[in-house]
Protein backbone atom coordinates (compact mmCIF):
# COMPACT_ATOMS: atom_id res chain seq x y z
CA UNK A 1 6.88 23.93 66.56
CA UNK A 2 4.48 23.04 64.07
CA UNK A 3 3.16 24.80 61.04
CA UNK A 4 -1.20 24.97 60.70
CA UNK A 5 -3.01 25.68 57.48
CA UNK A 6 -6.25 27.60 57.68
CA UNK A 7 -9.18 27.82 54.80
CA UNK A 8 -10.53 31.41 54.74
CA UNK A 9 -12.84 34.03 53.32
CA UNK A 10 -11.87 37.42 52.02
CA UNK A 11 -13.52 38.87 55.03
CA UNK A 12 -12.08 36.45 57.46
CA UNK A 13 -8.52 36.99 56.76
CA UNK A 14 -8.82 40.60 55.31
CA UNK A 15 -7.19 42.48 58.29
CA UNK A 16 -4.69 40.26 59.07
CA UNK A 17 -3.48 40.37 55.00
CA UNK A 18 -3.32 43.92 55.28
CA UNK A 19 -1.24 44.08 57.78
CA UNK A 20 1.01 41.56 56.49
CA UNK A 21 1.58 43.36 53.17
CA UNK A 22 4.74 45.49 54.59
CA UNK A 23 6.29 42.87 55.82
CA UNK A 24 6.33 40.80 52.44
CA UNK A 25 8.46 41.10 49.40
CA UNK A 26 5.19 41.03 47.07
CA UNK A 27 3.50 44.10 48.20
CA UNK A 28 1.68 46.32 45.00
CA UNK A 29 -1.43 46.89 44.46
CA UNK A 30 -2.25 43.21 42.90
CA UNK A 31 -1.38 41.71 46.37
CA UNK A 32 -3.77 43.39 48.21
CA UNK A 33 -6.83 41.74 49.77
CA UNK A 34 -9.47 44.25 47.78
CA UNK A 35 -7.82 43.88 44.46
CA UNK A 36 -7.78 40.28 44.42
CA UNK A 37 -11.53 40.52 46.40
CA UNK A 38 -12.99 42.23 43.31
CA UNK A 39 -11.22 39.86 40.61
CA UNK A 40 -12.64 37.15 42.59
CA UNK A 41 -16.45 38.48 42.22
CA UNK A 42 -16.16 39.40 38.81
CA UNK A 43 -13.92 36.70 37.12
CA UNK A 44 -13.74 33.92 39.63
CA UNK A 45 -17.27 32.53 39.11
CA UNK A 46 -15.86 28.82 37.63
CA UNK A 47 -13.30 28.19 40.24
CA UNK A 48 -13.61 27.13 43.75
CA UNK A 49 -11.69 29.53 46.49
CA UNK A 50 -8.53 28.46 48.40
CA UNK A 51 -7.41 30.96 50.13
CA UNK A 52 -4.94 29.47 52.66
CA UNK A 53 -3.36 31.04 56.09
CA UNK A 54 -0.11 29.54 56.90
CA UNK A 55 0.82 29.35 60.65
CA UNK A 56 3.67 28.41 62.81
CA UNK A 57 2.79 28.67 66.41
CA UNK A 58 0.87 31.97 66.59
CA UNK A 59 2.64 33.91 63.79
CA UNK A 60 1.42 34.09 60.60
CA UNK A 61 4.09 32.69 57.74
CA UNK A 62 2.19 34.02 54.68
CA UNK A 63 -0.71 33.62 52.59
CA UNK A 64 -1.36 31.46 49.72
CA UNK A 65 -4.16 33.38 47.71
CA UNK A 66 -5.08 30.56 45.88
CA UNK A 67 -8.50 28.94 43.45
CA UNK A 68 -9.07 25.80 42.27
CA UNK A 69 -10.57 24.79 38.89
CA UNK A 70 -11.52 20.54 38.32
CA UNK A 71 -7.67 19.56 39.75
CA UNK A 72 -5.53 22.55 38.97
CA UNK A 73 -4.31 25.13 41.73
CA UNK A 74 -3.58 28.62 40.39
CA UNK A 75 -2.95 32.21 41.99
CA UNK A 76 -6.04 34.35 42.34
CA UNK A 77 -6.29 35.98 39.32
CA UNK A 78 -5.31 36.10 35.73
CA UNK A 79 -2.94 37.08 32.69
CA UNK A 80 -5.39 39.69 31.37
CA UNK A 81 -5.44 42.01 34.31
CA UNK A 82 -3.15 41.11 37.06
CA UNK A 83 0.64 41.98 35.91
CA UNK A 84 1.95 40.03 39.17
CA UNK A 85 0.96 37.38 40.98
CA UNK A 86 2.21 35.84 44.20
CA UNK A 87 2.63 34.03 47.69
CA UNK A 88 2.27 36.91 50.13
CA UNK A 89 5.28 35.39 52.75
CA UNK A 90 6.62 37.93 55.51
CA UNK A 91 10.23 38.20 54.40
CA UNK A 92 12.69 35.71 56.58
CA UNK A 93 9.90 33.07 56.74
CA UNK A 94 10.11 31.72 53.39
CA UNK A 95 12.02 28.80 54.07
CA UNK A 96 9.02 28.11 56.33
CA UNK A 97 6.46 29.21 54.54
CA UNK A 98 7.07 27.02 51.84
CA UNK A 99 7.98 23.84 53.17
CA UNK A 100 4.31 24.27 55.01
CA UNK A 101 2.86 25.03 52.44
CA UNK A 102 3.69 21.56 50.35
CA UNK A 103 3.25 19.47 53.29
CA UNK A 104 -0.28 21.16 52.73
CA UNK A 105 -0.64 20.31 49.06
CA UNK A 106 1.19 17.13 49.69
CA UNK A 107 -2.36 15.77 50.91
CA UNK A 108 -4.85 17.71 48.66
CA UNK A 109 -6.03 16.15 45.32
CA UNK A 110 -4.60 18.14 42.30
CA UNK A 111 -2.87 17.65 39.23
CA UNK A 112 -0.95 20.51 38.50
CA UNK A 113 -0.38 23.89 40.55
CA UNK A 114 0.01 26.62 37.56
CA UNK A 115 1.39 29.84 38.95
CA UNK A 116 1.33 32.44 36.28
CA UNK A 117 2.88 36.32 36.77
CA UNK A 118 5.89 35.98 38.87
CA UNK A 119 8.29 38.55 38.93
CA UNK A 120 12.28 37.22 38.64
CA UNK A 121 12.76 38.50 41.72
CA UNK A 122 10.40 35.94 43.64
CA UNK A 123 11.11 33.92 46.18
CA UNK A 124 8.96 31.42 45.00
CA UNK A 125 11.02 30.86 42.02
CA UNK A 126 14.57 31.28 43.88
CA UNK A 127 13.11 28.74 46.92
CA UNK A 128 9.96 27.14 46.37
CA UNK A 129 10.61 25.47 42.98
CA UNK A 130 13.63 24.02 44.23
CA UNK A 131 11.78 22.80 46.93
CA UNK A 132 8.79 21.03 44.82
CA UNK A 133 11.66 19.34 43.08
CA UNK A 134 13.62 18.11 46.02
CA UNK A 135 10.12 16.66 46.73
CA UNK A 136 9.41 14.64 43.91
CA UNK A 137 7.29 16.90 41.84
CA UNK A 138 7.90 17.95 38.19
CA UNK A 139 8.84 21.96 38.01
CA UNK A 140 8.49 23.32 34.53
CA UNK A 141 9.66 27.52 34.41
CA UNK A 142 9.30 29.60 31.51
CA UNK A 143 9.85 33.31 30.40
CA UNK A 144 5.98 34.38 30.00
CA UNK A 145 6.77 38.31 29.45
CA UNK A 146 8.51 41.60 31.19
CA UNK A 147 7.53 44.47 33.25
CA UNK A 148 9.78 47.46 31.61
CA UNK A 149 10.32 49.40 34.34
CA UNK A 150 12.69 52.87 35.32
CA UNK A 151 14.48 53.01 38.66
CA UNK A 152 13.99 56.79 39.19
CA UNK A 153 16.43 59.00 40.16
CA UNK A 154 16.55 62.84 42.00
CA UNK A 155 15.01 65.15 39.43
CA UNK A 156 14.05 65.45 35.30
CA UNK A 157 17.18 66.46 33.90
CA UNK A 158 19.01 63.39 35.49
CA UNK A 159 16.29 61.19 34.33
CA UNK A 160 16.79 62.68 30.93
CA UNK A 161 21.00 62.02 30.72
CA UNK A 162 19.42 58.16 31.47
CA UNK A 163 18.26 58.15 27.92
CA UNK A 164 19.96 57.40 24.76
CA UNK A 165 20.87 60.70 22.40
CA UNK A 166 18.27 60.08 20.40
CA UNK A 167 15.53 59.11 22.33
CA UNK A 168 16.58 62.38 24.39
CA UNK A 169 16.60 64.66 21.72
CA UNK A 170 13.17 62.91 20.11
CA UNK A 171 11.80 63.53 23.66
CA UNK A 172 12.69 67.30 24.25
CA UNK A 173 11.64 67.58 19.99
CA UNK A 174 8.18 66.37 20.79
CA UNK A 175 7.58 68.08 23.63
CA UNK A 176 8.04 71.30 22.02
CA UNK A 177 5.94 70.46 19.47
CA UNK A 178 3.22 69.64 22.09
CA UNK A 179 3.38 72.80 23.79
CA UNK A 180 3.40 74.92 21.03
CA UNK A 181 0.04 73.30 19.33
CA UNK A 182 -2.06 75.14 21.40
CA UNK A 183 -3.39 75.53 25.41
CA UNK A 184 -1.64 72.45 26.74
CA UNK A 185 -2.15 70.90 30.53
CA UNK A 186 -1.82 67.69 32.06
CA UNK A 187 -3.37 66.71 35.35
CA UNK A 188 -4.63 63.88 37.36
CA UNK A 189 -7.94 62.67 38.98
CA UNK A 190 -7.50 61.08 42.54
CA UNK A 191 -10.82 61.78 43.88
CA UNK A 192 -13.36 59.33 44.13
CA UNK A 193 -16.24 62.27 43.92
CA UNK A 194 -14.92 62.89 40.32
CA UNK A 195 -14.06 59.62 39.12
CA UNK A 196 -17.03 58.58 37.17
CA UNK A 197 -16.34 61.46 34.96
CA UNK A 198 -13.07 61.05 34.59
CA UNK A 199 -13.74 56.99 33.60
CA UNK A 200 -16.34 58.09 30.75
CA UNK A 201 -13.65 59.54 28.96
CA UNK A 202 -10.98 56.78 29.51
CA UNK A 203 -13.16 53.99 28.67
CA UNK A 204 -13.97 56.46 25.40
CA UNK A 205 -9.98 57.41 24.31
CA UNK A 206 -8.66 53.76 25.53
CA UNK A 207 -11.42 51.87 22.99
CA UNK A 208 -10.30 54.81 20.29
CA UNK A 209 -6.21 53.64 20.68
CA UNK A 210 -6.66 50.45 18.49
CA UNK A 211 -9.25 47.67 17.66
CA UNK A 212 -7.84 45.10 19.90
CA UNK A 213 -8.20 47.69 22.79
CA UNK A 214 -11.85 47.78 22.18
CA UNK A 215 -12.41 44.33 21.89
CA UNK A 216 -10.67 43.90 25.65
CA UNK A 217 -12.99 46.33 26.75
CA UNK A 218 -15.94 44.69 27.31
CA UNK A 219 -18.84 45.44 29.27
CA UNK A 220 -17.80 43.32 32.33
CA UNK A 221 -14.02 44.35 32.06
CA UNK A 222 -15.25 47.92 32.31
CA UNK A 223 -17.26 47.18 35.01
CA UNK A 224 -13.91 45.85 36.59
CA UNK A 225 -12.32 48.61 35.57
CA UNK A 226 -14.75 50.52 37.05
CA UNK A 227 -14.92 49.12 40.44
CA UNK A 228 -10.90 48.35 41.01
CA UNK A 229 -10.35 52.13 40.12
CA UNK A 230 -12.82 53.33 42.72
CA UNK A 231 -11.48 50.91 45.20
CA UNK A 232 -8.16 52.01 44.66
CA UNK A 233 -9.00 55.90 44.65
CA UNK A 234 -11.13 55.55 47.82
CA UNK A 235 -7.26 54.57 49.52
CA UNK A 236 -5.47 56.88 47.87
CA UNK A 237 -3.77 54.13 45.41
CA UNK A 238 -4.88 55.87 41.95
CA UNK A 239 -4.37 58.95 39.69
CA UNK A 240 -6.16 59.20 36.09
CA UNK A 241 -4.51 61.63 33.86
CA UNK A 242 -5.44 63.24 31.23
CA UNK A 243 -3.56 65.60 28.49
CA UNK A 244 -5.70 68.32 27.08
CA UNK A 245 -5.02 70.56 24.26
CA UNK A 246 -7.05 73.55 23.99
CA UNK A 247 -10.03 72.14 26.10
CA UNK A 248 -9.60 68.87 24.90
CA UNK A 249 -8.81 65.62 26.55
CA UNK A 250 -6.36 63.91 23.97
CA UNK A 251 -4.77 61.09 26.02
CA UNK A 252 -5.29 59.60 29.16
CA UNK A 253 -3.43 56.84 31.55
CA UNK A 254 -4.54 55.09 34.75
CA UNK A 255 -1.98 54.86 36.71
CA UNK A 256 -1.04 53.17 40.89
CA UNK A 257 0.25 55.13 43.15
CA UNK A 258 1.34 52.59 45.56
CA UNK A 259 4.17 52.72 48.10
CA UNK A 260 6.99 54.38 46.42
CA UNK A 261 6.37 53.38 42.99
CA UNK A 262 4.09 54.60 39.74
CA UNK A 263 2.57 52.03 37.55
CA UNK A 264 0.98 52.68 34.38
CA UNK A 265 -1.55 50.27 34.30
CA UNK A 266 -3.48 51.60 31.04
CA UNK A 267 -3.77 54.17 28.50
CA UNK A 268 -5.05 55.60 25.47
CA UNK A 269 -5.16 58.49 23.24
CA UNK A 270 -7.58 60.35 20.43
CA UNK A 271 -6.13 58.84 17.32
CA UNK A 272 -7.10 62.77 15.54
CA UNK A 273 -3.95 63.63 17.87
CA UNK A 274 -1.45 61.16 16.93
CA UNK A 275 1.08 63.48 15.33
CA UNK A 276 1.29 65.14 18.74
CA UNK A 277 2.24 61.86 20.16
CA UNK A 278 0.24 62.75 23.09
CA UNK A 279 0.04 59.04 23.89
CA UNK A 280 3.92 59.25 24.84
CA UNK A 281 4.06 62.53 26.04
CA UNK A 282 1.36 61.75 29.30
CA UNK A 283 3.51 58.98 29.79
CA UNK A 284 6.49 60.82 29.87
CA UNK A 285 4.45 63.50 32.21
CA UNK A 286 3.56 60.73 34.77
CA UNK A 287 7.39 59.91 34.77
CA UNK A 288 7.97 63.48 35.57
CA UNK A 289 5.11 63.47 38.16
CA UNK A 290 6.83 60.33 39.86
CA UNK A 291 9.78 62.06 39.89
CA UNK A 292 8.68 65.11 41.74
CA UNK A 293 6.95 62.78 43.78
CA UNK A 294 10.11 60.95 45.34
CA UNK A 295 9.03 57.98 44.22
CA UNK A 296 12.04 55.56 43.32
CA UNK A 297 10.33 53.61 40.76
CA UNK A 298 8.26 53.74 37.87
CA UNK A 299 6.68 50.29 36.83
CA UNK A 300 5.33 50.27 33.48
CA UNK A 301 3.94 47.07 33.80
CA UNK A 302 3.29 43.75 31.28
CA UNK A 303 4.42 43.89 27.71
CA UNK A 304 7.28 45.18 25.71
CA UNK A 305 6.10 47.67 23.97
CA UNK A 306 8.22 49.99 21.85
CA UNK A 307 7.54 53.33 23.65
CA UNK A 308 8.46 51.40 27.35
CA UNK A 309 12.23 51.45 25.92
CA UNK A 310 12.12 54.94 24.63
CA UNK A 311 11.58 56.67 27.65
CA UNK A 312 13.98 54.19 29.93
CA UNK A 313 12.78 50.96 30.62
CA UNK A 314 14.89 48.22 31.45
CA UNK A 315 13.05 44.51 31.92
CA UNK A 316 12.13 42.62 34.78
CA UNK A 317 11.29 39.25 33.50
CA UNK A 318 8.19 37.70 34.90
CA UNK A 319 7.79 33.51 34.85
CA UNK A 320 5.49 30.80 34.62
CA UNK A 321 6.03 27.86 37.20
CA UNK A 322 4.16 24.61 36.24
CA UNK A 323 4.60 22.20 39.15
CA UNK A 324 2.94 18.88 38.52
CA UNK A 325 2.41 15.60 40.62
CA UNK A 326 4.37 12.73 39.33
């Protein structure tokens, strides 16, 4: 039986994506047909969509959620806000998938097909380079950064004997110190009806964190912000928290609640409240959260920063695959 390739829209192929999601290995929030949809209108403005269907017989293999720029192929998306990108391949039809997939590309006119933000675990590195190779193309792989994340287990004091002594005792220190500065609560926003709000003040304590956070916060990547967060709170994917002392909101973090995992996806914190460390302490709330949640993972995302470690995080490496034409 033969495989077909079809050239869609968002709209087109937006039903059929969603219901393919399950069924795939990459399924989070980045893979899904409105988050890439609204980095597409708001970033994807110099590239040329190819968004590719990939058929054999009457069931669907996958999707290839790609954009072209001049002659070089690359996911939908970027570095800057996507933590993964992907081939969206209903598991058990990867060999399939991507064999169909380069006897696609094997007649299109490109250079170099630059797939940024895949996770270890992916298929397409495990399968698909291997694959390009056999073919005759040149497959270049390297370590572009980690996702720190915590494989959750039944309840807070269990998660707590998963940490080292001292990052333990430094947790359990601080926390006391938190709850005896004043009236302390932590709680999140999920509705969309109170969302604007609730975005005033983390666009206002994220661009307070540090200078390069306010330089990445733009006008247009607040608008994104904006837009994605709604998006995601109108299907239940989002919680903002916020930590308040005494009235106050000191800290914040956006977080996905998608499938059984928590993300942190951003954060930031009222530098006057630093010694409070209220900045780790949400973070270490939203673990808490996820863990009275049932959730069995919580994904802290791109970037190995110091704090990721302290409260548990072990790295998932994500990859770069260059394939070129010889």
């Amino acid at each position: 039986m033969t495989s077909s390739v079809g050239v869609d829209s968002f709209t087109a192929l937006e039903e059929t994506w969603q219901r393919l999601l399950p069924a795939a290995q990459a399924n989070t929030i980045f893979f899904t047909p409105y988050w890439q949809r609204i980095w597409w209108q708001k970033f994807g403005h110099s590239a040329e969509l190819s968004l590719l269907s990939l058929h054999k017989g009457s069931q669907l293999l996958g999707i290839a959620p790609l954009m072209r720029e001049e002659d070089i192929l690359s996911f939908i998306g970027d570095t800057d806000v996507c933590d993964y990108l992907d081939f969206i391949v209903a598991r058990g039809c990867e060999a399939a998938f991507y064999e169909a997939l380069l006897d696609h590309l094997d007649k299109e006119d490109w250079t170099a097909l630059d797939l940024h933000c895949l996770a270890a675990t992916s298929p397409t590195l495990t399968r698909f380079a291997p694959l390009a190779e056999k073919r005759g193309y040149s497959v270049e792989l390297t370590l572009e950064d980690v996702c720190p994340r915590v494989d959750l287990p039944q309840n807070w004091d269990e998660y707590l004997a998963l940490l080292g002594k001292k990052d333990r005792h430094e947790l359990r220190r601080k926390m006391r110190r938190l709850f005896q500065s004043g009236e302390t609560r932590y709680y999140a926003i999920e509705k969309v009806e109170e969302l604007a709000e609730g975005l005033e003040d983390f666009f206002r304590l994220h661009r307070q964190s540090r200078q390069d956070k306010a330089e990445f916060m733009t006008e247009q990547m607040a608008h994104f912000f904006s837009q994605m967060a709604t998006s995601a709170a109108e299907r239940g994917h989002l919680k903002l928290y916020f930590l308040e002392i005494d009235g106050v909101r000191t800290s914040t973090a956006l977080c996905f609640d998608y499938g059984d995992e928590l993300s942190l996806y951003n954060s930031g914190f009222d530098p006057a409240y630093s010694s409070l460390s209220v900045g780790l302490l949400l973070k270490a709330f939203c673990l808490q959260e996820a863990i009275a949640a049932g959730k069995s993972r919580f994904d802290f995302l791109r970037g190995a920063e110091p704090y990721k470690y302290d409260l548990g995080g072990q790295d998932l490496p994500i990859y770069r695959c260059l394939v070129r034409k010889t």
